[in-house]
Protein backbone atom coordinates (compact mmCIF):
# COMPACT_ATOMS: atom_id res chain seq x y z
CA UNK A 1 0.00 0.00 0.00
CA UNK A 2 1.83 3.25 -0.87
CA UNK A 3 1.95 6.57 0.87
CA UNK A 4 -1.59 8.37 -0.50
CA UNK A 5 -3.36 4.91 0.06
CA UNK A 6 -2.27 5.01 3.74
CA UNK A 7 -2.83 8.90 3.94
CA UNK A 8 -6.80 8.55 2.77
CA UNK A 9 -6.91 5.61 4.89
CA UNK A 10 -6.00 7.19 8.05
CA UNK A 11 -8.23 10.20 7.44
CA UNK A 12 -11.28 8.45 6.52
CA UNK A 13 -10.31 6.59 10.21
CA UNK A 14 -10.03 9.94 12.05
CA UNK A 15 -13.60 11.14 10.30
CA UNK A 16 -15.45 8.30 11.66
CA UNK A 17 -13.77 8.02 15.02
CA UNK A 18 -14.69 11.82 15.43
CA UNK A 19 -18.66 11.17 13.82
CA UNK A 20 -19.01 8.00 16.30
CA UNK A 21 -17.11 9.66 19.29
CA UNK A 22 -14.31 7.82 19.49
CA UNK A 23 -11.66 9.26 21.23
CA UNK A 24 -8.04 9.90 20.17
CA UNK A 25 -6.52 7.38 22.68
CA UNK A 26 -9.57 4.92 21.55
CA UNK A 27 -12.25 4.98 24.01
CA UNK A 28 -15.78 5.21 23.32
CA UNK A 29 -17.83 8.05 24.08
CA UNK A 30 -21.84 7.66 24.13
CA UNK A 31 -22.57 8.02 20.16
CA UNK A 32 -25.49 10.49 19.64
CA UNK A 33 -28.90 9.94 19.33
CA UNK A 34 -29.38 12.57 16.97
CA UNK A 35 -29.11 9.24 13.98
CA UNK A 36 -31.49 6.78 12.28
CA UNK A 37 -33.45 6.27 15.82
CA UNK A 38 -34.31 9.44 15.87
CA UNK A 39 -35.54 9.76 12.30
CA UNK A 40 -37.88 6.41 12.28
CA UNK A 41 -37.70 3.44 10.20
CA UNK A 42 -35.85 3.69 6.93
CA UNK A 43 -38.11 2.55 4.50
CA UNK A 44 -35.96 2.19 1.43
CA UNK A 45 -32.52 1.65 2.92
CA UNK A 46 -31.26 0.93 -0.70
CA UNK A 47 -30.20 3.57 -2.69
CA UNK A 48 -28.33 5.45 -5.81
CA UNK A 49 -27.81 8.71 -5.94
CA UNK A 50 -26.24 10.24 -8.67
CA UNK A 51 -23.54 13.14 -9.18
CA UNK A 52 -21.87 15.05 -12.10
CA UNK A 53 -17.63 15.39 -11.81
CA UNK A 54 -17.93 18.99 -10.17
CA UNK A 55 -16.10 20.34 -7.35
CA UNK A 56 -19.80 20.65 -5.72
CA UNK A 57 -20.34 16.85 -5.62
CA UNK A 58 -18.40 16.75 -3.03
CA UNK A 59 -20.68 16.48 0.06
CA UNK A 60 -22.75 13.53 -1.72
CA UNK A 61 -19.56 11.96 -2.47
CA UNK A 62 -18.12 12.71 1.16
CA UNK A 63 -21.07 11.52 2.99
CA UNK A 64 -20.37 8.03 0.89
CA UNK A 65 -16.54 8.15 1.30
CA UNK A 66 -16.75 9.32 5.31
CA UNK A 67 -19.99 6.45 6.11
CA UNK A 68 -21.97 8.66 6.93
CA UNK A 69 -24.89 7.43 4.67
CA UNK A 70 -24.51 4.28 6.87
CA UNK A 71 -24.38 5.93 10.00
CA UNK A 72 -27.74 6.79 9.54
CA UNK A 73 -28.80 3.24 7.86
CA UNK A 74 -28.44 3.68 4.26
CA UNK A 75 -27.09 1.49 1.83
CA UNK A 76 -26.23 3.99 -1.15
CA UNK A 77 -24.47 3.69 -4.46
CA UNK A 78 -22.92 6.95 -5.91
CA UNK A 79 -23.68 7.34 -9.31
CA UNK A 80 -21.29 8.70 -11.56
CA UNK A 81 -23.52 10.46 -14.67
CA UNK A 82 -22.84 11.78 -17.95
CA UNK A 83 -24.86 15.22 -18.42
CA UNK A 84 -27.53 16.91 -16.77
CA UNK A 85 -30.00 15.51 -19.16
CA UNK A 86 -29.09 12.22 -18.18
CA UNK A 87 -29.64 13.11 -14.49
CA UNK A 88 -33.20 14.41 -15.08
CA UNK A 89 -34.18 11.25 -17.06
CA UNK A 90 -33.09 9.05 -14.40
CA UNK A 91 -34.59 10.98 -11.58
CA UNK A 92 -37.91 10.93 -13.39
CA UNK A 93 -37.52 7.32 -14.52
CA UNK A 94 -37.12 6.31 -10.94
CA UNK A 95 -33.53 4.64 -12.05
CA UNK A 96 -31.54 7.54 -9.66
CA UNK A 97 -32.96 7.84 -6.24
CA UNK A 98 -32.17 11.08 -5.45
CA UNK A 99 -29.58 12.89 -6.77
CA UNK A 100 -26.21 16.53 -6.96
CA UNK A 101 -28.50 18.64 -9.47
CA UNK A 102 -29.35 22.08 -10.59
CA UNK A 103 -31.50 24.00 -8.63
CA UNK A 104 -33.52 25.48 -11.79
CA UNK A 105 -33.20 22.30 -13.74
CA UNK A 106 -35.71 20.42 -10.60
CA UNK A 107 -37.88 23.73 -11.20
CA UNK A 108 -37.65 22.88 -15.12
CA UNK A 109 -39.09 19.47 -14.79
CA UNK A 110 -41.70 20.63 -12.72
CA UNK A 111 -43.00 22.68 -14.68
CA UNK A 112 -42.56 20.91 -17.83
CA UNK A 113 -40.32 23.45 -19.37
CA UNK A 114 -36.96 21.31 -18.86
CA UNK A 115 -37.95 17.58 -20.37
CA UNK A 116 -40.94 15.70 -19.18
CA UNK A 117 -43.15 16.96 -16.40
CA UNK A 118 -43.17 15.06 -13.27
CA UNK A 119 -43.69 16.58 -9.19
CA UNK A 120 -40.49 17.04 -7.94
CA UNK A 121 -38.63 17.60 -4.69
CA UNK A 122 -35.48 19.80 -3.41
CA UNK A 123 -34.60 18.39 -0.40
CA UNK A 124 -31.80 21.14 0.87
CA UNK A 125 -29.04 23.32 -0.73
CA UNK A 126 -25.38 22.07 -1.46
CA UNK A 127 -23.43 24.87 -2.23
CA UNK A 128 -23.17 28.11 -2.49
CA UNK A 129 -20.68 30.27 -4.84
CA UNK A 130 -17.99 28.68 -6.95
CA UNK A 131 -19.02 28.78 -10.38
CA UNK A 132 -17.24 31.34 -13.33
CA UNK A 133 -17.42 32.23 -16.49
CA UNK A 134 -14.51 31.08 -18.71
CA UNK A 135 -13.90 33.45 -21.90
CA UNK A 136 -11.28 32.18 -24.43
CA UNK A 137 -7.82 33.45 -25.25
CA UNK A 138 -9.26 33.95 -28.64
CA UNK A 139 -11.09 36.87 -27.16
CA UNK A 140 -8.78 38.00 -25.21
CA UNK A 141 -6.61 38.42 -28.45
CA UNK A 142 -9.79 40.44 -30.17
CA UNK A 143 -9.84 42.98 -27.44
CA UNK A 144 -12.18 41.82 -24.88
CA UNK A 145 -11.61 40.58 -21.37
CA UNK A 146 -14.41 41.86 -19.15
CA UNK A 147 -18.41 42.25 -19.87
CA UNK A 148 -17.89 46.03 -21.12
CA UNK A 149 -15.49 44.97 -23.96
CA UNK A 150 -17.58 41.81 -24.64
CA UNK A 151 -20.47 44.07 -25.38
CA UNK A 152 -18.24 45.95 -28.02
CA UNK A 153 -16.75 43.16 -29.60
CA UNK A 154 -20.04 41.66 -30.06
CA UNK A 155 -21.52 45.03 -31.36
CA UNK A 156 -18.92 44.66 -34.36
CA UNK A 157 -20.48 41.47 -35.90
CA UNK A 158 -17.50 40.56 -37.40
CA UNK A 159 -18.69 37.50 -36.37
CA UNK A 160 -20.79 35.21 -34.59
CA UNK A 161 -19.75 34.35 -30.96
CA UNK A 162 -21.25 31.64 -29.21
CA UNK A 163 -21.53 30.35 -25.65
CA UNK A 164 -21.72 27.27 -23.42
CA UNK A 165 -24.27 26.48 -20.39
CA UNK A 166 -24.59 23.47 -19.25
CA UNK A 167 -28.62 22.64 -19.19
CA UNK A 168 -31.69 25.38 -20.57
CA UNK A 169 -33.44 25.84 -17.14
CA UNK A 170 -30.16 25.23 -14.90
CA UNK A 171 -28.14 27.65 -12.94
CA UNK A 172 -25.04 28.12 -15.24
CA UNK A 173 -27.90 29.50 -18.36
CA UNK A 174 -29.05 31.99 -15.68
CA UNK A 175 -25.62 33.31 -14.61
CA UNK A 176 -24.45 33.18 -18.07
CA UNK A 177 -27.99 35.11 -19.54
CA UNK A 178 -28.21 37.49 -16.20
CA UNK A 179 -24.09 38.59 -16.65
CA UNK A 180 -24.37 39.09 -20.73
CA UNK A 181 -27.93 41.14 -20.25
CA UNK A 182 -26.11 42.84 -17.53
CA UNK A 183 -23.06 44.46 -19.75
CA UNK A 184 -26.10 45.18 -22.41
CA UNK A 185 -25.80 41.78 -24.82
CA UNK A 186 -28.55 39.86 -25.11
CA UNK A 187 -27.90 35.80 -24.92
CA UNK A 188 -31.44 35.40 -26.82
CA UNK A 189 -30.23 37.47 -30.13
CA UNK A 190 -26.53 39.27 -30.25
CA UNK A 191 -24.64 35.75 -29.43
CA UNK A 192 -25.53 32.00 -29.83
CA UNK A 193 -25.85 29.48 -26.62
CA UNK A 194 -25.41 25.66 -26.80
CA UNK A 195 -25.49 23.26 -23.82
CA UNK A 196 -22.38 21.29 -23.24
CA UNK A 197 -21.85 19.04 -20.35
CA UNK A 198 -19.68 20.70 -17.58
CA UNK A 199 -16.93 17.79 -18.06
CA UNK A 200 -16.54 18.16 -22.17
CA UNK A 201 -16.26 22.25 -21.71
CA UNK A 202 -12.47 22.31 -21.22
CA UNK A 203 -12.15 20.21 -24.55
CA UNK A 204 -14.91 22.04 -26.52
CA UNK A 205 -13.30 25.27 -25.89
CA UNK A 206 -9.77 23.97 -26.67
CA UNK A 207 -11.05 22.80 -30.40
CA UNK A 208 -12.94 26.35 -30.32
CA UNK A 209 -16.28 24.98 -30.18
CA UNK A 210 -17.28 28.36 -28.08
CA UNK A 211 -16.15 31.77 -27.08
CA UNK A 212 -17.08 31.15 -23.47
CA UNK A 213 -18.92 29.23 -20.82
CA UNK A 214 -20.25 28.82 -17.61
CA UNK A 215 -19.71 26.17 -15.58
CA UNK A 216 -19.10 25.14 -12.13
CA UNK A 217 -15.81 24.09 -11.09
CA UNK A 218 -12.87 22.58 -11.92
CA UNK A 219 -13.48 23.54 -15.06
CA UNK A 220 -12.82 26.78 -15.14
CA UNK A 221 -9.58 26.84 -12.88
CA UNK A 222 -8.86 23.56 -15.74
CA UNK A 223 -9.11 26.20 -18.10
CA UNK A 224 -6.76 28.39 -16.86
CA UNK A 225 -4.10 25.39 -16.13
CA UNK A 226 -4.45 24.31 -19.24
CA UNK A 227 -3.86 28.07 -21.01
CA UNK A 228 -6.80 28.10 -22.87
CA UNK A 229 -8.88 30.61 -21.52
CA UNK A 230 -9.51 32.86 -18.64
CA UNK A 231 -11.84 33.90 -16.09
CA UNK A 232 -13.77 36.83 -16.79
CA UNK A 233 -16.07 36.48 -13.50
CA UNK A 234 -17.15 34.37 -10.75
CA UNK A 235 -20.73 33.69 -9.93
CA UNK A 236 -19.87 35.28 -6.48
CA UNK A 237 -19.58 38.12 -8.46
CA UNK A 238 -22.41 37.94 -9.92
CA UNK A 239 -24.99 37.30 -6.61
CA UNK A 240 -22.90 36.83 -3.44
CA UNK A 241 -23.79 33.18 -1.40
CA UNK A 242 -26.46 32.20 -4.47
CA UNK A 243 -27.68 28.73 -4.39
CA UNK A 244 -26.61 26.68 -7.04
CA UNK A 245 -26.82 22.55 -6.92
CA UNK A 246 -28.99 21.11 -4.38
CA UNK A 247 -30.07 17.36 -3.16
CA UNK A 248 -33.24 16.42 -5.85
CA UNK A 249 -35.49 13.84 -5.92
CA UNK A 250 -38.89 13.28 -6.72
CA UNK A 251 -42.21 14.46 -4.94
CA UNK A 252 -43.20 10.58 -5.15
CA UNK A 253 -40.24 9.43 -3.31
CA UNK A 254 -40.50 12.00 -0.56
CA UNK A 255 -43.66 10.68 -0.16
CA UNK A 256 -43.07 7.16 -0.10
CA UNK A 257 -40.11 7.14 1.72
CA UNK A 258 -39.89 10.37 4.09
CA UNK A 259 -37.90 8.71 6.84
CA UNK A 260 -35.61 7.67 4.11
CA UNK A 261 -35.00 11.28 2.50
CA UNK A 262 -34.51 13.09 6.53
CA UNK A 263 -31.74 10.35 6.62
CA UNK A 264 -30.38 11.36 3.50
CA UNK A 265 -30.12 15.20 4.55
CA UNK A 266 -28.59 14.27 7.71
CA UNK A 267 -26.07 12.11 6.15
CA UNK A 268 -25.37 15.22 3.56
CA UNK A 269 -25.48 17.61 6.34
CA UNK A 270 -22.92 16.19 8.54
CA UNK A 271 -20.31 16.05 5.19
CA UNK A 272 -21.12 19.44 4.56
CA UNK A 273 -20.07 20.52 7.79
CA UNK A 274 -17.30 18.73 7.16
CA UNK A 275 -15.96 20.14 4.05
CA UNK A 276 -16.57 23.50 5.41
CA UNK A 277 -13.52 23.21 7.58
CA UNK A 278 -10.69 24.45 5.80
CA UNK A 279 -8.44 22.15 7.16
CA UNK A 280 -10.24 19.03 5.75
CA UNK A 281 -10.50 20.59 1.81
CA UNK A 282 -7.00 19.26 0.76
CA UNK A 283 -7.48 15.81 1.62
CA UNK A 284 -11.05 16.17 -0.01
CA UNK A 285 -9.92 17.75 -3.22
CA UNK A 286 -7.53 14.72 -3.27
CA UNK A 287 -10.19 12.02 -2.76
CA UNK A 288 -12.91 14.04 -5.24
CA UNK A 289 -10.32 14.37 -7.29
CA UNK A 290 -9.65 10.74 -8.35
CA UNK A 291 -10.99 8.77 -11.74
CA UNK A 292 -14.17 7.68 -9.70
CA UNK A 293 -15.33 11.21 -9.44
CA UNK A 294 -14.41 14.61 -10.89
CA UNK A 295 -10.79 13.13 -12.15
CA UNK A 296 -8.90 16.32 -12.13
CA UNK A 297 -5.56 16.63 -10.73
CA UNK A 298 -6.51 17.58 -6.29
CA UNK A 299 -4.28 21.21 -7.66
CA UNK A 300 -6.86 22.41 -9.98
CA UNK A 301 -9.80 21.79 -7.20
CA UNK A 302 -7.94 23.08 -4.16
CA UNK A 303 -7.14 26.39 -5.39
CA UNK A 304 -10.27 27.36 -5.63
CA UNK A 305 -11.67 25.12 -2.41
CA UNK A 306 -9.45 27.51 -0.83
CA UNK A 307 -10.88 31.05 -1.72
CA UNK A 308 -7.33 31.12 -3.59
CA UNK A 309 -8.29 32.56 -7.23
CA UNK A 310 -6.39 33.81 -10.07
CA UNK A 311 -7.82 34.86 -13.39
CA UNK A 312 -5.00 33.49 -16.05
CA UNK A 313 -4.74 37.02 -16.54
CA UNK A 314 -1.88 38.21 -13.93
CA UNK A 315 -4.63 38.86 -11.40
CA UNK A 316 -4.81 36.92 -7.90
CA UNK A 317 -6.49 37.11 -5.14
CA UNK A 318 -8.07 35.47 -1.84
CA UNK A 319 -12.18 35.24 -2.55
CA UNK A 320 -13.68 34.83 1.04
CA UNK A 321 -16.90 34.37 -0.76
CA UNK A 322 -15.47 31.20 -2.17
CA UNK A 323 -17.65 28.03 -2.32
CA UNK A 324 -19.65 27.19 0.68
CA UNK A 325 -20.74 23.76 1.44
CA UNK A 326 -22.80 24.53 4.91
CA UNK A 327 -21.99 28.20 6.47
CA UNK A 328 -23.90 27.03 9.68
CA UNK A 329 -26.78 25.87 8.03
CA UNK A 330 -27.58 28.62 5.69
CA UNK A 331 -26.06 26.92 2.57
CA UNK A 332 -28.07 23.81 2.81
CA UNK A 333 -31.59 25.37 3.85
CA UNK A 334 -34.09 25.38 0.93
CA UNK A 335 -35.66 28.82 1.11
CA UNK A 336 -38.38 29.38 -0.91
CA UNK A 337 -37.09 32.47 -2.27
CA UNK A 338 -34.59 30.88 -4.15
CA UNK A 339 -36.34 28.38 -5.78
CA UNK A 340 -38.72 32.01 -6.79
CA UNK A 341 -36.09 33.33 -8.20
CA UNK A 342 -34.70 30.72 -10.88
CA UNK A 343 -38.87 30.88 -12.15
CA UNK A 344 -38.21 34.55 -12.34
CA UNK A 345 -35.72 33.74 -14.82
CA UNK A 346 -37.36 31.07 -16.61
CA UNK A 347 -39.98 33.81 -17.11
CA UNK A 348 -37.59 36.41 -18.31
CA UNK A 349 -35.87 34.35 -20.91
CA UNK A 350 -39.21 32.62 -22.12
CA UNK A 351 -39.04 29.51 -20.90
CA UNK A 352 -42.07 30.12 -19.16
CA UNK A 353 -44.70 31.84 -21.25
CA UNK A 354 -46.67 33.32 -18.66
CA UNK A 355 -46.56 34.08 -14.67
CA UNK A 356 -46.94 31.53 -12.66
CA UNK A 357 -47.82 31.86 -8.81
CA UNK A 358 -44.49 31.81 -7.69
CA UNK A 359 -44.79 31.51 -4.13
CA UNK A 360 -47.06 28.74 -4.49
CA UNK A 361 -44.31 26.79 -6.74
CA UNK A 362 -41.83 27.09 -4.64
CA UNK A 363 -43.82 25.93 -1.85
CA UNK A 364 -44.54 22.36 -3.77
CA UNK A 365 -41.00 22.16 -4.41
CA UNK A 366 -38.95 22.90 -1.83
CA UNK A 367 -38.82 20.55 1.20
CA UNK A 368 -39.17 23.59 4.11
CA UNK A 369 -40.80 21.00 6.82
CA UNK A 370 -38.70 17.75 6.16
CA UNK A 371 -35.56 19.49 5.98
CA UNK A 372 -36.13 21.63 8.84
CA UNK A 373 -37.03 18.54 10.91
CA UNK A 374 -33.97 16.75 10.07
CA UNK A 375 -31.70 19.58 10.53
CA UNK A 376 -33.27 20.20 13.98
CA UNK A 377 -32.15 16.56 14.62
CA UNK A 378 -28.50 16.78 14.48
CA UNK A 379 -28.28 20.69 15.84
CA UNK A 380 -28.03 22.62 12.39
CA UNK A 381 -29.19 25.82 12.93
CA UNK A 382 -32.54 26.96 10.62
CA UNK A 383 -34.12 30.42 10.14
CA UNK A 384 -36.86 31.44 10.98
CA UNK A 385 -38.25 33.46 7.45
CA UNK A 386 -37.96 31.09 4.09
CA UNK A 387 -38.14 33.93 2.14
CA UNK A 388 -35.40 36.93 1.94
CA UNK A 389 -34.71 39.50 -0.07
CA UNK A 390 -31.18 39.47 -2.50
CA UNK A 391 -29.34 42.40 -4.19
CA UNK A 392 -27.34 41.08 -7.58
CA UNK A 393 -24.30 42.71 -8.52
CA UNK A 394 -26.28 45.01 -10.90
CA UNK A 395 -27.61 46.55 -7.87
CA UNK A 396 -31.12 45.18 -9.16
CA UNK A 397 -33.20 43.78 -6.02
CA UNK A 398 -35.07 40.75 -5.82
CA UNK A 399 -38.07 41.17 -3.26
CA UNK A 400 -40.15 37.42 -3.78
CA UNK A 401 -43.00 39.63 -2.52
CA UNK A 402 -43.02 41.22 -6.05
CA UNK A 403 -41.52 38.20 -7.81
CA UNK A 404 -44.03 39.17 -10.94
CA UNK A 405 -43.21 42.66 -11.47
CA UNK A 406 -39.09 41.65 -11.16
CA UNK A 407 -39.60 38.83 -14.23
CA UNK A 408 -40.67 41.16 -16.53
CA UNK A 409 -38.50 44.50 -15.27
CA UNK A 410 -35.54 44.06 -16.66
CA UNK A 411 -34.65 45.91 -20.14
CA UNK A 412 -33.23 42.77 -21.98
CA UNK A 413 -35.60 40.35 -21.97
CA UNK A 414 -37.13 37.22 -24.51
């Protein structure tokens, strides 16, 4: 067994020591209750839940790699998925159990506006922060390396420019459409988008399939280590502590199987605290790192884990608004007003034809009771309001009281 075997080994050991309260010299303290006793009978103790290779997989993964799934009497499988699309068929073909998704692509399905309509769930938030978007060197040798200069370049028509999200209703489209509107192009007409998933961007862009893209990370520190582009924002930027992927599943299996899903948010919880500790994110860039999950080299994730940022264009800098995994709680708790504002969106960029009653949505969708119940559990704290107000980097406010008039308000719109 060589040195990193050994390494991963002993932490993994230390983790679950510290979750069943084993002490360093090796005696046992009373485990707490706060587990599977507390939460009822598991009804479907079998499970797969699946993940896309992105930095923000990692408290799904973690929760599998650390036992914590089994701590609280699940037997899961991590699955290991292609594309977005592929996630979304297999959540609403029952064949993924639950699964790492984008927040607006559960809204998407929904609704119908994202694939095939089916009653969905979001059980609680996984991260905050910690996406960018990558613009090539190619337009960095046309002139352009920030929104302002994109807009003229674009204005010029010498050609077409085009630009990668990763799925129509998901969170990169949003923070790709919401920065372009923002410096005055509009994604609908003055460019052209395509959907690539977030593993094949690095490779697209290198063959100059696109001019830029949003995705979470790696890929756009991969980018950057790879000289092939740079970063022209973050998401952080864009909307400090937004909510990007989040725990998904279906209405039907929340139903079915409640005790089963409050096990699964405690399971995710407890990694998510875990990652949040500085100190742990090196040895779990190294273990999401490997061929079984993200397969980038640990380098490429940690910078980044670590609020450590540089642009690939001379610039660097320490983000503190890097990505969050739990941020005592707030990270992982689904407020409604979130969930309003991806359907504000959707609205914006025609996706959805006509106002819906937001509130209303949100409330089908987003697990308030369960989560808050199994949070409660295991000490995480939860607030009291589900719905808050947010201020994007435009300065333009989002009040889900007036969720309506903010779809349609904005100047560039479908």
């Amino acid at each position: 067994m060589n040195n990193a075997e050994l390494s991963r080994r002993d932490f993994l050991k230390h983790t679950l020591m510290a979750a069943a309260g084993i002490a360093a010299g090796g005696s046992m303290a009373v485990p707490s209750r706060a587990m599977a006793a507390d939460i009822g009978p598991i009804e479907k103790p079998d499970l797969t839940i699946g993940f896309i290779p992105l930095t923000d997989c990692a408290s799904v993964v973690m929760a599998s790699e650390l036992g914590l799934f089994k701590k609280y009497g699940l037997n899961v499988t991590v699955s290991k998925e292609a594309s977005w699309a592929a996630v979304r068929d297999k959540l609403v073909l029952g064949q993924l159990d639950a699964a790492h998704v984008l927040y607006g692509l559960v809204y998407g399905v929904q609704l119908g506006i994202g694939g095939p309509k089916k009653d969905m769930a979001v059980l609680m938030g996984l991260n905050h922060n910690g996406q960018a978007i990558t613009l090539s060197n190619k337009v960095k040798e046309e002139g352009a390396v920030n929104g302002e200069q994109l807009k003229k370049l674009v204005a010029q028509k010498k050609r077409e420019y085009t630009f990668a999200q990763t799925f129509p209703t998901g969170t990169h489209a949003m923070w790709l459409y919401y920065w372009l509107a923002a410096n005055g192009v509009d994604p609908m007409k003055d460019v052209k988008t395509i959907v690539i998933p977030p593993p094949q961007m690095v490779a697209n862009m290198r063959v100059g399939n696109m001019d830029g893209y949003c995705v979470g990370e790696p890929w756009n520190a991969r980018a950057i280590f790879d000289k092939i582009g740079f970063t022209a924002t973050t998401t952080q930027g864009i909307w400090k502590n937004h909510p990007e992927k989040v725990l998904g599943t279906t209405k039907e299996f929340v139903t079915k199987y409640p005790n089963t899903a409050k096990a699964m948010i405690c399971a995710v919880l407890e990694a998510s605290r875990h990652i949040d500790a500085m100190a742990n994110r090196a040895k779990v860039s190294e273990i999401i790192g490997g061929k079984s999950y993200v397969n980038a080299p640990p380098p490429v994730i940690l910078g980044r884990m670590q609020g450590k940022y540089e642009d690939g264009l001379g610039k660097s800098w320490q983000d503190p608004d890097y990505m969050k995994f739990y941020n005592d709680g707030e990270v992982n708790f689904p407020y409604l007003s979130h969930g309003m504002w991806f359907l504000t969106q959707h609205r914006r960029w025609g996706l959805l034809k006509q106002d819906v009653d937001y509130l209303a949505v949100a409330k089908q969708i987003n697990q308030v009771d369960l989560y808050t119940a199994a949070a409660k559990s295991i000490g995480v704290p939860v607030p009291a309001n589900p719905l808050k107000t947010e201020t994007l980097f435009d300065g333009t406010v989002f009040d889900p009281a007036k969720a309506a008039a903010y779809a349609t308000g904005f100047a560039i719109k479908a």
